[in-house]
N, C-alpha and C. Protein backbone atom coordinates (compact mmCIF):
# COMPACT_ATOMS: atom_id res chain seq x y z
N UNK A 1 -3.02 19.46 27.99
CA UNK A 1 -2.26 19.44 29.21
C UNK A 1 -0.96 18.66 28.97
N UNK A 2 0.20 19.13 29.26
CA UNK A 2 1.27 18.40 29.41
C UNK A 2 1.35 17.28 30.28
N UNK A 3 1.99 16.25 29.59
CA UNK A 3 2.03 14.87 30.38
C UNK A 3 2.37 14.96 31.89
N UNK A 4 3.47 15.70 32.37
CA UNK A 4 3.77 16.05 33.91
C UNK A 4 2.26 16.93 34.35
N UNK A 5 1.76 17.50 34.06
CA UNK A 5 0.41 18.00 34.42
C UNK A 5 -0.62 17.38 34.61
N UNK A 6 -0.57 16.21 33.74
CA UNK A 6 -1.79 15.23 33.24
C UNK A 6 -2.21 14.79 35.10
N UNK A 7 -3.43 14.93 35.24
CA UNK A 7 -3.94 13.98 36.58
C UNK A 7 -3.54 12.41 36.37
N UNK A 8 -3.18 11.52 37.05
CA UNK A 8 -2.76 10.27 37.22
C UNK A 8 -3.92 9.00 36.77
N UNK A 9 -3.79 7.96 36.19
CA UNK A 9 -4.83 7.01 36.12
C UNK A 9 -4.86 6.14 36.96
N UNK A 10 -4.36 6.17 37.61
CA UNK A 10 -4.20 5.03 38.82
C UNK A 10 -3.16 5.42 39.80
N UNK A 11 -3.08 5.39 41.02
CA UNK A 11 -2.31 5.27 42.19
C UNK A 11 -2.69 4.08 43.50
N UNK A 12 -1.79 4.66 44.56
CA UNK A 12 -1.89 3.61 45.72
C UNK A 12 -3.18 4.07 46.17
N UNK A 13 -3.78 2.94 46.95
CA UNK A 13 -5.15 3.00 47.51
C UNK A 13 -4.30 3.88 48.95
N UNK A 14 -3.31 3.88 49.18
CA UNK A 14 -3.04 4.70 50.63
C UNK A 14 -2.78 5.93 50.44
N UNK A 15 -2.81 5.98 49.41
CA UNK A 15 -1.91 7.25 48.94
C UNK A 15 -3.16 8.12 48.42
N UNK A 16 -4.16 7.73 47.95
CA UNK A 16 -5.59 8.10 47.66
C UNK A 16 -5.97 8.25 48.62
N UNK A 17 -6.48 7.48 49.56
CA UNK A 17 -7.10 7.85 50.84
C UNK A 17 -6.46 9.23 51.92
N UNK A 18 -5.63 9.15 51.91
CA UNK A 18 -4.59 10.30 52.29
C UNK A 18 -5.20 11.68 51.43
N UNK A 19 -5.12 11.57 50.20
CA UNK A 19 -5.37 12.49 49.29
C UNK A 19 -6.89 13.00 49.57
N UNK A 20 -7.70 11.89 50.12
CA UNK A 20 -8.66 12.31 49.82
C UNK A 20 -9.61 12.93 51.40
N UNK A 21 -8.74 12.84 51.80
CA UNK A 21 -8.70 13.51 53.27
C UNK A 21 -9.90 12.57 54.59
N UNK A 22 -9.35 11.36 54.00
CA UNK A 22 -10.12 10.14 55.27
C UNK A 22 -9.21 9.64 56.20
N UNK A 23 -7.76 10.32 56.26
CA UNK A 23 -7.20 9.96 57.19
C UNK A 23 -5.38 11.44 57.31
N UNK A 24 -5.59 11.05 58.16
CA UNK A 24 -4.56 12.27 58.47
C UNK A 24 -2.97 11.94 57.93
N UNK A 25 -2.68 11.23 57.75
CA UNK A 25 -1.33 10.75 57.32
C UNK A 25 -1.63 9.48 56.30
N UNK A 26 -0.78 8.87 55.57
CA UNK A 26 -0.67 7.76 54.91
C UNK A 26 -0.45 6.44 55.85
N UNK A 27 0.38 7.01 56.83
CA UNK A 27 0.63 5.59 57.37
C UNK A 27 -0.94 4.73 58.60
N UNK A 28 -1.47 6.20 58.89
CA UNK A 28 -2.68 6.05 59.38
C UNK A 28 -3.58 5.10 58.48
N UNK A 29 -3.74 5.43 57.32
CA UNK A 29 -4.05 4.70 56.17
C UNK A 29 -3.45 3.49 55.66
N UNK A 30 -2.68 3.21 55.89
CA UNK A 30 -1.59 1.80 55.93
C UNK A 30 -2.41 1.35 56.44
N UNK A 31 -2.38 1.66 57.74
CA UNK A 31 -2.66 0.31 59.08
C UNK A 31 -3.88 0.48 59.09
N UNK A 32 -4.87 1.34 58.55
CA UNK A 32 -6.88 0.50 58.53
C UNK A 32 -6.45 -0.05 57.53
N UNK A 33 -5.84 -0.04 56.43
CA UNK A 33 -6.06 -0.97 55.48
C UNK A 33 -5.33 -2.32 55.83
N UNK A 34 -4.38 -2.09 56.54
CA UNK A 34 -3.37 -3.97 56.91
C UNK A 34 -4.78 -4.11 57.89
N UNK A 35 -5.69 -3.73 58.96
CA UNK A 35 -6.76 -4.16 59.57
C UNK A 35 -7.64 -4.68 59.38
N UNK A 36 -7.70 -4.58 57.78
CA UNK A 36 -9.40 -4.76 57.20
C UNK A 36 -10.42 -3.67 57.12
N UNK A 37 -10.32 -2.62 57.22
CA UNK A 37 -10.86 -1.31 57.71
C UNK A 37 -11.60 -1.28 56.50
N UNK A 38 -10.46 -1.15 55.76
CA UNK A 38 -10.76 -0.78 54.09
C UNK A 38 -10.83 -1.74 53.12
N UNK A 39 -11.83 -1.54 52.25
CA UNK A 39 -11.89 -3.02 51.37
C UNK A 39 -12.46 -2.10 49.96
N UNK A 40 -11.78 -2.68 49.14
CA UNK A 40 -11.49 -2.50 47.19
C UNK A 40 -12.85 -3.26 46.73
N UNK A 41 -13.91 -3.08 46.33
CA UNK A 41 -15.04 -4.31 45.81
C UNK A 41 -14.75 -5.41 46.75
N UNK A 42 -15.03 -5.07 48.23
CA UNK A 42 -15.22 -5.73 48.84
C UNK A 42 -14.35 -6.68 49.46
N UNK A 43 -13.08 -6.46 48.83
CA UNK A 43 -12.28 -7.52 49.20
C UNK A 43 -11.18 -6.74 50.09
N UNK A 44 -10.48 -7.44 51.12
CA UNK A 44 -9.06 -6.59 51.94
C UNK A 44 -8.21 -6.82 50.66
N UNK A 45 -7.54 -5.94 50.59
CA UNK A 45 -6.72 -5.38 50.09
C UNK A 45 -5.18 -4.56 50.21
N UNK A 46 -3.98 -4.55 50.07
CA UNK A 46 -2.66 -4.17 50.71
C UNK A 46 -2.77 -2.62 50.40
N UNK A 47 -2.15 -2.01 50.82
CA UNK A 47 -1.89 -0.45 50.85
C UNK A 47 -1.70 -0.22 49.36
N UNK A 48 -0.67 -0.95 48.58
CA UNK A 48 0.21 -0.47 47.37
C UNK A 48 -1.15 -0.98 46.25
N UNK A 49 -2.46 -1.51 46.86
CA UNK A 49 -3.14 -1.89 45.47
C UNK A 49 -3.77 -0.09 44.78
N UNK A 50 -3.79 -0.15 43.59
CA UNK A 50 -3.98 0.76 42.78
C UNK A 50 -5.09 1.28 42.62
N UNK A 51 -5.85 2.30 42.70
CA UNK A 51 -7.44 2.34 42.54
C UNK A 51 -7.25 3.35 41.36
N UNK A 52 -8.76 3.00 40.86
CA UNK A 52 -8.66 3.72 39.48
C UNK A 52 -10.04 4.59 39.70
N UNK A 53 -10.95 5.76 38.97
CA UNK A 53 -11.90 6.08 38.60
C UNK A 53 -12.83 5.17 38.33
N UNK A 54 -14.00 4.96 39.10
CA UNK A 54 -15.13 3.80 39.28
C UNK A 54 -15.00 2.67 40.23
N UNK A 55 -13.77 2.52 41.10
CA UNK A 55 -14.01 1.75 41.56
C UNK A 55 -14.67 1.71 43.60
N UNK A 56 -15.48 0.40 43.86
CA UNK A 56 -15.75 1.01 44.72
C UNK A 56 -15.33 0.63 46.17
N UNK A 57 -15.18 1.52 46.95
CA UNK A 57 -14.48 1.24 48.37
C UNK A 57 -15.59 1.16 49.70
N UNK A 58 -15.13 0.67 50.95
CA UNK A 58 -16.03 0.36 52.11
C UNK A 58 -14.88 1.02 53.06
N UNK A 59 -14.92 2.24 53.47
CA UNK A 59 -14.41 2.20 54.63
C UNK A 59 -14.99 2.69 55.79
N UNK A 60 -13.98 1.99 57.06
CA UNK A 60 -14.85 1.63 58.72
C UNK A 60 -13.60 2.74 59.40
N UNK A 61 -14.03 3.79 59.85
CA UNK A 61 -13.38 4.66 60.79
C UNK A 61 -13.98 4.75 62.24
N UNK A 62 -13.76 4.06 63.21
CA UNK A 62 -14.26 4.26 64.08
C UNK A 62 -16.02 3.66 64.04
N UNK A 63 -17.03 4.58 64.66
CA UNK A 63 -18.30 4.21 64.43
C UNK A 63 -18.94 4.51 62.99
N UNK A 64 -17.90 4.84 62.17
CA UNK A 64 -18.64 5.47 60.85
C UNK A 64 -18.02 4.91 59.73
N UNK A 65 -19.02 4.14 58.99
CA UNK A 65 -18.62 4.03 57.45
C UNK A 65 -19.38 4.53 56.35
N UNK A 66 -18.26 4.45 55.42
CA UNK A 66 -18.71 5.15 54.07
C UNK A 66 -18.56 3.93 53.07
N UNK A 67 -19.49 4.04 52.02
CA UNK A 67 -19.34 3.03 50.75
C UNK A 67 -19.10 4.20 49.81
N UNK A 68 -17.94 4.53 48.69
CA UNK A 68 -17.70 5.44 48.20
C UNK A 68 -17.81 4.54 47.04
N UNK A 69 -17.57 5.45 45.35
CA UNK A 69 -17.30 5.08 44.24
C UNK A 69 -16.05 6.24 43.96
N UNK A 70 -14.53 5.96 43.83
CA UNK A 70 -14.05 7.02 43.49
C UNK A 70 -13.67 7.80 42.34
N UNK A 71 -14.28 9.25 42.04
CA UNK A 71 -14.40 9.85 40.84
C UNK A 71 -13.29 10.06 40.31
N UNK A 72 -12.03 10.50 41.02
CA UNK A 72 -11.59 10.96 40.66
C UNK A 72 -9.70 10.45 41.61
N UNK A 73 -8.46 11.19 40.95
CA UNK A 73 -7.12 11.27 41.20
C UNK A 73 -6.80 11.94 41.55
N UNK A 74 -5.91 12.78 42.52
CA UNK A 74 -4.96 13.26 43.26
C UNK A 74 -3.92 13.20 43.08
N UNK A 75 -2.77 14.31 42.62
CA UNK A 75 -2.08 14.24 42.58
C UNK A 75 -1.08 14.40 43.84
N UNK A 76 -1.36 15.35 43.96
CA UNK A 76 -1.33 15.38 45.87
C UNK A 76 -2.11 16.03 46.70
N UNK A 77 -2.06 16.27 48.25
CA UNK A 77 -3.32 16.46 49.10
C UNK A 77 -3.75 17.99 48.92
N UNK A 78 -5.22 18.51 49.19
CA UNK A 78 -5.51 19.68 48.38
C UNK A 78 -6.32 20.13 49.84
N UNK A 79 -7.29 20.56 49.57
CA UNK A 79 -7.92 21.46 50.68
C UNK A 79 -9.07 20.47 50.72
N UNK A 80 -10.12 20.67 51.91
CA UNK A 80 -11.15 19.56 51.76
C UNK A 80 -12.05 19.64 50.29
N UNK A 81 -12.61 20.70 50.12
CA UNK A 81 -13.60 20.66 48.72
C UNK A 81 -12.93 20.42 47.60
N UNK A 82 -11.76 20.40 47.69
CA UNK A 82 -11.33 19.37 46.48
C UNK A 82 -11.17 18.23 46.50
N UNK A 83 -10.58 17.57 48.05
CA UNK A 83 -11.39 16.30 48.68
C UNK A 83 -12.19 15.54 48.11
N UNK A 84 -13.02 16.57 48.30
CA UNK A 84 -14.50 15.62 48.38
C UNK A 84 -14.72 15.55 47.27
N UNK A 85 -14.10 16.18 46.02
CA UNK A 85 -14.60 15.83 44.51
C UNK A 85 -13.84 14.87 44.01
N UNK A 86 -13.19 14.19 44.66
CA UNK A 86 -12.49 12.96 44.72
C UNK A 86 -13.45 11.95 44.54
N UNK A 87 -14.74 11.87 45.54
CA UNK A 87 -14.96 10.59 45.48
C UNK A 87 -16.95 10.88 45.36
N UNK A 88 -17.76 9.87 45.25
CA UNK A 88 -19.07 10.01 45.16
C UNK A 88 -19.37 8.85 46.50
N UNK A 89 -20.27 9.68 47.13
CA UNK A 89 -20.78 8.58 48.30
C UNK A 89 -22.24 8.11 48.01
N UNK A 90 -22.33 6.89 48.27
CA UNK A 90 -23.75 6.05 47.79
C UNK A 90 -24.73 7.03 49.15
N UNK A 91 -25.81 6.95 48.32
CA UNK A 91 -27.17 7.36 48.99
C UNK A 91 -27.52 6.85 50.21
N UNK A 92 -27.41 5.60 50.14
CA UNK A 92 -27.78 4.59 51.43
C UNK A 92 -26.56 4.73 52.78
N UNK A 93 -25.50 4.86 52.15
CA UNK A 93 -24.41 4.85 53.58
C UNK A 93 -24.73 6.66 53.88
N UNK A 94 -25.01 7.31 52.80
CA UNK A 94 -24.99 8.86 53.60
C UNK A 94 -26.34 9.05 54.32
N UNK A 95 -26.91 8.43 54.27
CA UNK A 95 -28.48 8.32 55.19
C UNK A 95 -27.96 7.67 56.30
N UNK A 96 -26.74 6.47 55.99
CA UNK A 96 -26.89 5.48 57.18
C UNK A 96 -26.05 6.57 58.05
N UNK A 97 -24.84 7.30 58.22
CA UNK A 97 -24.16 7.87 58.83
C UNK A 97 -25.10 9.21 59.33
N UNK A 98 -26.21 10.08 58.71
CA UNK A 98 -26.87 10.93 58.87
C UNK A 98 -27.67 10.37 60.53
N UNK A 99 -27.84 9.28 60.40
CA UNK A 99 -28.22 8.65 61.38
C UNK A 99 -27.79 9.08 63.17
């Protein structure tokens, strides 16, 4: 694959979330993350921090959260089922939301 082709090793955590279709705009994604919404291994975290492949996220939308591990990069926003191969959701939060 050519380097301009190459999928990315890291980007913005807002810019991922956007990508990965948990919020409708970026800036929507800004502001849960300036809230605390969203947390990097647990910790708050600014919009511009970088997420890589493996790392894992907590996010609070309303009455629903997800604990994700994310698989994968975005280059930019795609259709949902490519979405969702973005990221792996733990067993326990997809039971807890099944709820």
């Amino acid at each position: 694959m050519p380097p301009e082709q190459a999928p990315p090793d890291k980007m913005r955590l807002d810019k991922w979330l956007w990508a990965a279709r948990f919020f409708k705009t970026r800036s929507l994604a800004t502001q849960a993350i300036g809230h605390g919404r969203v947390k990097l291994a647990g910790e708050r975290v600014k919009p511009a921090r970088e997420v890589r492949p493996g790392d894992r996220l907590d996010i609070h939308i309303g009455d629903f959260a997800w604990t994700l591990t994310v698989r994968a990069l975005a280059k930019q926003r795609g259709p949902a089922p490519l979405a969702q191969a973005l990221y792996e959701e733990d067993p326990d939060s997809h039971a807890r939301r099944q709820q």
